[in-house]
N, C-alpha and C. Protein backbone atom coordinates (compact mmCIF):
# COMPACT_ATOMS: atom_id res chain seq x y z
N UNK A 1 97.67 93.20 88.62
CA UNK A 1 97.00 92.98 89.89
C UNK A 1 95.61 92.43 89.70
N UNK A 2 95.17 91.93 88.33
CA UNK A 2 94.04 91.36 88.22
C UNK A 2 93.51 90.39 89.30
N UNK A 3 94.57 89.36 89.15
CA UNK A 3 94.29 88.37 89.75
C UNK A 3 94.15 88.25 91.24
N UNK A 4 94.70 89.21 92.46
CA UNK A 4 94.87 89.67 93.35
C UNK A 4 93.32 90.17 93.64
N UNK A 5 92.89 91.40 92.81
CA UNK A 5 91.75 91.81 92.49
C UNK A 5 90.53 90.73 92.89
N UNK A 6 91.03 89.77 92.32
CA UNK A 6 89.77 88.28 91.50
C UNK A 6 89.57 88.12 92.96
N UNK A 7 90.97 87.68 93.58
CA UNK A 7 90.84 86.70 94.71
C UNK A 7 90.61 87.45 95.72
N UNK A 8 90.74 88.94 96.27
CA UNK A 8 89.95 90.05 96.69
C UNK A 8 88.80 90.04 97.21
N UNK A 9 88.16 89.95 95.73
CA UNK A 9 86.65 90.32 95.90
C UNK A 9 86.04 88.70 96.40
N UNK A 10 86.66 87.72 95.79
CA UNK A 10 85.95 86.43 96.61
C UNK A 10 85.99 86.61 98.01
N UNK A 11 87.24 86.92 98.82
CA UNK A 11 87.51 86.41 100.26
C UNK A 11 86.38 87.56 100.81
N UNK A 12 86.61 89.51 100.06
CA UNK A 12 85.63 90.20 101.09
C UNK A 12 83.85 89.70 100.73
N UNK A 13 83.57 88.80 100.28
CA UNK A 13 82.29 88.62 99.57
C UNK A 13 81.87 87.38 100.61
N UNK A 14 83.15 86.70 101.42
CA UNK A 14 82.56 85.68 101.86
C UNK A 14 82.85 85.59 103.32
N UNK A 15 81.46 85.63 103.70
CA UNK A 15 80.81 86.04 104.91
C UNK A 15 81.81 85.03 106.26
N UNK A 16 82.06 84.22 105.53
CA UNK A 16 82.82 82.84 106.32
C UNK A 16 84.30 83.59 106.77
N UNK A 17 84.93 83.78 105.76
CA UNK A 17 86.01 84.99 106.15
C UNK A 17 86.25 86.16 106.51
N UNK A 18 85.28 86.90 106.64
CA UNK A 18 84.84 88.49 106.98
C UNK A 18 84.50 88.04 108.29
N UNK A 19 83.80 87.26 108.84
CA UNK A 19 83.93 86.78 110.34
C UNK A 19 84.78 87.13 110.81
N UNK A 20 85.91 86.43 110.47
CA UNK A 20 87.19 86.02 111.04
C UNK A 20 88.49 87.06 111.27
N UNK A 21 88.14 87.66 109.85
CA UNK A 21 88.89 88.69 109.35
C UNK A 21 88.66 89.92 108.83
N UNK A 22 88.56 90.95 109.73
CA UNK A 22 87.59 92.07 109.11
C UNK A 22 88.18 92.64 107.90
N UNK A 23 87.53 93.27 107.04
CA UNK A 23 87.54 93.64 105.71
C UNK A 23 88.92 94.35 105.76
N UNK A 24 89.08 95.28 106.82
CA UNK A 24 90.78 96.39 106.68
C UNK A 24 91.52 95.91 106.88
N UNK A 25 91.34 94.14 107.17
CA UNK A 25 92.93 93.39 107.35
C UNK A 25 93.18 92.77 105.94
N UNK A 26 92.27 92.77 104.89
CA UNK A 26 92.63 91.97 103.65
C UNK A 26 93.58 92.25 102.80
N UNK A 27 94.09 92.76 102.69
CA UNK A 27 95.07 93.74 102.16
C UNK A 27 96.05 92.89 100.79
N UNK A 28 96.59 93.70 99.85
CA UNK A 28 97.00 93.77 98.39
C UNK A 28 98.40 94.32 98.63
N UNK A 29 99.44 93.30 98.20
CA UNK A 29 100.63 93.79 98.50
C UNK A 29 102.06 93.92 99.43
N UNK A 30 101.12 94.53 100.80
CA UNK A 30 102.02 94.08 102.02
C UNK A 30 100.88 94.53 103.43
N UNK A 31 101.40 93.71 104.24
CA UNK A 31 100.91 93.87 105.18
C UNK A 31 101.26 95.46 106.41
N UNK A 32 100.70 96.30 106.74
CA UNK A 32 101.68 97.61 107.51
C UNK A 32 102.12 97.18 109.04
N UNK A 33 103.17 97.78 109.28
CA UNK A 33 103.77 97.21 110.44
C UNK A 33 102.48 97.24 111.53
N UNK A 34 102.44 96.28 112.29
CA UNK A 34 101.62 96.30 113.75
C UNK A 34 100.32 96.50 113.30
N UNK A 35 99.40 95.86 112.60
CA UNK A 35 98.60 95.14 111.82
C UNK A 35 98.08 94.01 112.89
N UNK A 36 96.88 94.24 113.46
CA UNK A 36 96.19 93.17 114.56
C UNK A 36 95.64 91.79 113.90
N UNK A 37 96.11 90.95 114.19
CA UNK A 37 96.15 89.92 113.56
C UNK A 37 94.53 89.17 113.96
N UNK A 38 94.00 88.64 113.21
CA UNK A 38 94.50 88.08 111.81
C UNK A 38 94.39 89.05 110.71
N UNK A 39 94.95 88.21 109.88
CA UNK A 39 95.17 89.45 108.62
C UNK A 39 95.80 88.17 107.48
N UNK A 40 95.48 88.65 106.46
CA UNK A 40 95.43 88.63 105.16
C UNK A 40 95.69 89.24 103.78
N UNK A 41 97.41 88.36 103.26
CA UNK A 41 98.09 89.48 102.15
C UNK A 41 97.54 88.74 101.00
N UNK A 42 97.68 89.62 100.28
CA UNK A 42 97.09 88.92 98.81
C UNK A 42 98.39 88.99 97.95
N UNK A 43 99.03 88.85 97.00
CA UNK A 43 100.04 88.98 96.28
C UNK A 43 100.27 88.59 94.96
N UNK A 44 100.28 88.85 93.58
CA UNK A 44 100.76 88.46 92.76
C UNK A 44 102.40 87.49 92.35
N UNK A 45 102.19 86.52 92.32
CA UNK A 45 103.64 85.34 91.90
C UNK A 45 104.27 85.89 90.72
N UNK A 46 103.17 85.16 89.75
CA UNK A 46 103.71 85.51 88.45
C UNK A 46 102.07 85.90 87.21
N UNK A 47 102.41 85.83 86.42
CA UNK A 47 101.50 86.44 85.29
C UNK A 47 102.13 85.75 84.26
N UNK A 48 101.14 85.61 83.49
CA UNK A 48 101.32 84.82 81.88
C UNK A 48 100.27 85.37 81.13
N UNK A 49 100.48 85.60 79.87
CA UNK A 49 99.19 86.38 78.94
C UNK A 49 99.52 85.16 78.13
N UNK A 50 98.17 84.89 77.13
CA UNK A 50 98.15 84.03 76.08
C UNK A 50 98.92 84.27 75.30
N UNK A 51 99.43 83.82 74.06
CA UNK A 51 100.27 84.11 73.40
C UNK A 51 100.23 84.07 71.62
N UNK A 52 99.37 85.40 71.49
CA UNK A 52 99.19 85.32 70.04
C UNK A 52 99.83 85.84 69.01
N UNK A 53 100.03 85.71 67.51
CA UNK A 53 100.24 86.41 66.62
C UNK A 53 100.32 87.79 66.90
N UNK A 54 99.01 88.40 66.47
CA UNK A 54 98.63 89.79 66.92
C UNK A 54 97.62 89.75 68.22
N UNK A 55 97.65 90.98 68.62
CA UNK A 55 97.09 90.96 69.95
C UNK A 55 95.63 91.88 69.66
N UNK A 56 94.95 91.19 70.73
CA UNK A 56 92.94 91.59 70.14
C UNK A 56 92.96 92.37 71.71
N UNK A 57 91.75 92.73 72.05
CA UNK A 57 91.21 93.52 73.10
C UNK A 57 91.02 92.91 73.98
N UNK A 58 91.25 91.64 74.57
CA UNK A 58 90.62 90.94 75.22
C UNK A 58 92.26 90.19 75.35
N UNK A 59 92.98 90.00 76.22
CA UNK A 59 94.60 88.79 76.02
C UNK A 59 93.88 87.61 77.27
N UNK A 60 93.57 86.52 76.96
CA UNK A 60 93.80 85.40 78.38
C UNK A 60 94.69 85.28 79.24
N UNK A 61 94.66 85.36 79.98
CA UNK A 61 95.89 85.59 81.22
C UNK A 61 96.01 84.82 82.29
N UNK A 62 96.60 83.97 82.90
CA UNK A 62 96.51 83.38 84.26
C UNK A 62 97.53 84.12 85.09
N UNK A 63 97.49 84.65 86.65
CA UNK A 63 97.68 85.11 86.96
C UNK A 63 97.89 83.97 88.55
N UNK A 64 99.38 83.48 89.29
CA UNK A 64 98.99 82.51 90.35
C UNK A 64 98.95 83.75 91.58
N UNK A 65 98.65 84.17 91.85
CA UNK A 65 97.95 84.54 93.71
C UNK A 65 98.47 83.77 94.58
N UNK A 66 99.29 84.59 95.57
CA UNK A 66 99.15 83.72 97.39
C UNK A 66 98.26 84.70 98.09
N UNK A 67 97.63 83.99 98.88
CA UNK A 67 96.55 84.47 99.70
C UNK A 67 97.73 84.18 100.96
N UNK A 68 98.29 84.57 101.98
CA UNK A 68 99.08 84.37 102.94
C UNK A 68 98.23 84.74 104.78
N UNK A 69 98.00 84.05 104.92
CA UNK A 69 97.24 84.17 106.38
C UNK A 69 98.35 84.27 107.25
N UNK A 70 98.20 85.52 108.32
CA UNK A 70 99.06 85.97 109.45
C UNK A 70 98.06 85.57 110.76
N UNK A 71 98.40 84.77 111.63
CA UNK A 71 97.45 84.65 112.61
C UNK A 71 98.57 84.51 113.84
N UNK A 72 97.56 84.54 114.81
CA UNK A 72 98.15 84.53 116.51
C UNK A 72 98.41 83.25 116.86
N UNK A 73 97.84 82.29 116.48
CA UNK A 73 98.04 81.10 116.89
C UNK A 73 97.94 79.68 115.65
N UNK A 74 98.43 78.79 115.60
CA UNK A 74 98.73 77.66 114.58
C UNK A 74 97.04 77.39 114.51
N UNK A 75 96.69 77.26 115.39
CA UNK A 75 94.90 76.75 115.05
C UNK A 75 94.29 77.87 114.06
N UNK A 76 94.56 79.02 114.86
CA UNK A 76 93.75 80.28 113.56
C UNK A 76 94.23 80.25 112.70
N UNK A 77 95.47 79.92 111.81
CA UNK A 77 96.51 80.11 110.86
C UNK A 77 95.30 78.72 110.25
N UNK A 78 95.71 77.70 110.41
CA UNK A 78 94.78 76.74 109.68
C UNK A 78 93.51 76.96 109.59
N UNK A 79 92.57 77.44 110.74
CA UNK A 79 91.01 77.13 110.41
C UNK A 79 91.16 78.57 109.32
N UNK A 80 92.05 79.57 109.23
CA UNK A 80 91.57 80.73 108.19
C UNK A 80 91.84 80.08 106.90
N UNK A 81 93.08 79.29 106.28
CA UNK A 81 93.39 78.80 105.54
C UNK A 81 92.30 78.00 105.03
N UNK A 82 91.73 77.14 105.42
CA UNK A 82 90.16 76.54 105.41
C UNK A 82 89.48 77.35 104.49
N UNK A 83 89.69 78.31 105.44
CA UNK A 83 88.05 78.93 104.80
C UNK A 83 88.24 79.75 103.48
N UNK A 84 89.66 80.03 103.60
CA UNK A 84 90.20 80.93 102.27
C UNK A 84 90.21 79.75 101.17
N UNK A 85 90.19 78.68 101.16
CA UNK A 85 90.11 77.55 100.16
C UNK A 85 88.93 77.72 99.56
N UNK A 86 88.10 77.42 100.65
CA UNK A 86 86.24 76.89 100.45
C UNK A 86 85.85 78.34 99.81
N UNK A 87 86.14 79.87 100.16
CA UNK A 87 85.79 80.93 99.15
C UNK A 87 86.17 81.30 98.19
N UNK A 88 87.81 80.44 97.36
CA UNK A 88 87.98 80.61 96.27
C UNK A 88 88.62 79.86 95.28
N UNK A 89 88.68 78.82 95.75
CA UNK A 89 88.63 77.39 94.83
C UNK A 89 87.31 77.07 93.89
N UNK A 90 87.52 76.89 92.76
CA UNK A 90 86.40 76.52 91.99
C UNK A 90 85.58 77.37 91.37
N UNK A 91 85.64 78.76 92.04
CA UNK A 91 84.55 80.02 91.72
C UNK A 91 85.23 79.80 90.14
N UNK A 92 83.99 80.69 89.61
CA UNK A 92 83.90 80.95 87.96
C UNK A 92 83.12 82.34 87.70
N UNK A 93 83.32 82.63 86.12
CA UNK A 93 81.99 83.35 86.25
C UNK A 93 83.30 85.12 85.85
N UNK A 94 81.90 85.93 85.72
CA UNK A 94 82.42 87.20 86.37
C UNK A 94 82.51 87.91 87.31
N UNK A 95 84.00 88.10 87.65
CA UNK A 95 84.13 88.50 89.20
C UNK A 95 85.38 89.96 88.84
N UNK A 96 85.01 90.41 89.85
CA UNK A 96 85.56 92.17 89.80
C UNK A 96 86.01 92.62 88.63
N UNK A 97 84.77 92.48 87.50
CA UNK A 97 84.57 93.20 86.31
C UNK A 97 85.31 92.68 85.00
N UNK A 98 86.39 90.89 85.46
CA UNK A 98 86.80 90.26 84.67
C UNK A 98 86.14 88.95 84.25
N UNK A 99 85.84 89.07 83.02
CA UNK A 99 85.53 87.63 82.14
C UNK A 99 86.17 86.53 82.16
N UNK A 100 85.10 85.28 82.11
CA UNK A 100 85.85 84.00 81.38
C UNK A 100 86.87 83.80 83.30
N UNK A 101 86.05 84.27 84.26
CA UNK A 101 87.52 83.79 85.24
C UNK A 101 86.82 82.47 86.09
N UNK A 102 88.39 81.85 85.98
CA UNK A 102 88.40 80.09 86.85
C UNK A 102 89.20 80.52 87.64
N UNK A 103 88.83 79.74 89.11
CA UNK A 103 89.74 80.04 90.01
C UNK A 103 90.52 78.61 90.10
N UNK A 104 91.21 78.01 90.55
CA UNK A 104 91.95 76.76 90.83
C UNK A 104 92.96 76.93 92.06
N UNK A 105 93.13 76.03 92.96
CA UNK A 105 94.09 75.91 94.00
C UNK A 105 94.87 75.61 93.02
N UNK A 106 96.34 76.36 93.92
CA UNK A 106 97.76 75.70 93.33
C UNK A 106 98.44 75.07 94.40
N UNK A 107 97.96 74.99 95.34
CA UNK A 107 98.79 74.26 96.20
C UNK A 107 99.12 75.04 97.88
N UNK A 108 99.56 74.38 99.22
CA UNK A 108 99.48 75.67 99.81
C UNK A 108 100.99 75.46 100.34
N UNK A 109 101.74 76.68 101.10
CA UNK A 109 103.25 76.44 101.08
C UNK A 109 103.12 76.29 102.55
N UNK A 110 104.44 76.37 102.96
CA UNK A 110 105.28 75.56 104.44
C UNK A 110 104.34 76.48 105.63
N UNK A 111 104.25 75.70 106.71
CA UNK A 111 104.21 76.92 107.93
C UNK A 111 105.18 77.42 108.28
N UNK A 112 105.52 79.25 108.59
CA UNK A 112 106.85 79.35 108.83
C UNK A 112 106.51 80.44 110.04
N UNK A 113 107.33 80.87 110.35
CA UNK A 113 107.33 82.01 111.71
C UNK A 113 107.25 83.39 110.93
N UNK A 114 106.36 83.87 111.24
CA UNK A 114 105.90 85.28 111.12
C UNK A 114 106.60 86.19 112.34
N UNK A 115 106.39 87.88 111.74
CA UNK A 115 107.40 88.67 112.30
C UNK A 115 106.17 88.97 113.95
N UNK A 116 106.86 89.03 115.00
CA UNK A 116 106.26 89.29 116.13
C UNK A 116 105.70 88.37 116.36
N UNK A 117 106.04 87.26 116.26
CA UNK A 117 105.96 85.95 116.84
C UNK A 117 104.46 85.66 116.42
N UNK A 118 104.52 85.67 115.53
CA UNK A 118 102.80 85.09 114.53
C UNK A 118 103.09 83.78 113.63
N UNK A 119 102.30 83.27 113.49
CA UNK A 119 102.16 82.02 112.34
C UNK A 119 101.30 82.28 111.06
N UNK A 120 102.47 81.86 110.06
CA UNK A 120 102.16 82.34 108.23
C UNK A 120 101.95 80.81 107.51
N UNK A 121 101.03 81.40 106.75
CA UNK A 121 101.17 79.89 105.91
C UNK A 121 100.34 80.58 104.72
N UNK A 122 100.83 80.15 103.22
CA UNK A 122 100.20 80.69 102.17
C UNK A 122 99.57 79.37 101.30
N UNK A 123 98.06 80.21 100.75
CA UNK A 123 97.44 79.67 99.80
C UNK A 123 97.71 79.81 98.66
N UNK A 124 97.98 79.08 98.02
CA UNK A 124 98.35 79.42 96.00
C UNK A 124 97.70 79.55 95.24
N UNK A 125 96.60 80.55 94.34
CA UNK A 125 95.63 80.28 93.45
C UNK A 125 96.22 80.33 91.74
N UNK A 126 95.82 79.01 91.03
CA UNK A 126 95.85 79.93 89.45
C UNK A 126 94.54 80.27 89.00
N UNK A 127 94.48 81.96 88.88
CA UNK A 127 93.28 82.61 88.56
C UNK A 127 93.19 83.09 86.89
N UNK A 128 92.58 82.29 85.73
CA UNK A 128 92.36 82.68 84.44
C UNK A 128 91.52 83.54 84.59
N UNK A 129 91.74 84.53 83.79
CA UNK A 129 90.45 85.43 82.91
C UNK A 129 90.88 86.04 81.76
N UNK A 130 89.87 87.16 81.51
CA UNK A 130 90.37 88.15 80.30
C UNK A 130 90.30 89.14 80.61
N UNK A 131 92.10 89.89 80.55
CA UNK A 131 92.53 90.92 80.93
C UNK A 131 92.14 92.11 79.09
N UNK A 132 91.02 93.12 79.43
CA UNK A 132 91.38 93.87 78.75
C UNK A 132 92.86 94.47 78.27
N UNK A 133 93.17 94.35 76.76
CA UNK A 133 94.38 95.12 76.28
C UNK A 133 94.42 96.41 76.29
C-alpha cells in the first residue's frame, strides 16, 4: 500500500483538492456504501520490486495507483480529475516517509456509470520509491 500511501498524502496536501473533496472522502481501498459524493478511491493495480541477486534494506519498487473520482455530475468527474493530475504528476522527493519517490501519470481510463447513478473515471499513477525490506 506504499504507493496508495504516496498518492494519499499528495491529494490530502493539496489545497486544490481538499476544496473539492473533503479529507473523509479520500479513501484507500473502497469506497462505503452511501458515501456523499465527491469522493475519492485510491487503489493499488499492481507492484513490482527491483530485482536483485540478494536482497539489501532498501528493494526499489514501482507501485501503479488509480486514483478513481466518484462525482454527481460529468463536469465534477472531470474538473476533479484535473486537479488530481496537477497534485500528483511529476512530484518527487520524500513523501509519506518513502525515498527516492517519482510520481508519473500512467494514463487515465474510460468514463463509466457509477453505482447510484454517479460518474467514475480513473487516474493511473506509476509511483517509484524505496520500500524498506
Amino acid at each position: 500500500m506504499s504507493g496508495v500511501s504516496i498518492v494519499g498524502e499528495l491529494l490530502r496536501a493539496a489545497a486544490t483538492v481538499t476544496s473539492r473533496v473533503p479529507l473523509d472522502r479520500i479513501k484507500a481501498g473502497r469506497l462505503p456504501d452511501g458515501i456523499p459524493l465527491p469522493a475519492i478511491l485510491l487503489r493499488t493495480i499492481s507492484s513490482t520490486e527491483w530485482q536483485a541477486l540478494s536482497r539489501e534494506a532498501i528493494v526499489p519498487t514501482t507501485d501503479r495507483v488509480a486514483a478513481t473520482v466518484r462525482a454527481a455530475s460529468y463536469r465534477e468527474q472531470r474538473e476533479i480529475m484535473k486537479l488530481i493530475l496537477a497534485a500528483c504528476a511529476g512530484q518527487t522527493g520524500t513523501i509519506a516517509g518513502f525515498d527516492s519517490v517519482a510520481v508519473l501519470s500512467a494514463g487515465a481510463g474510460p468514463d463509466v456509470a457509477g453505482p447510484a447513478d454517479s460518474f467514475e473515471q480513473t487516474q493511473d499513477f506509476r509511483v517509484s520509491f524505496d520500500a524498506p525490506f
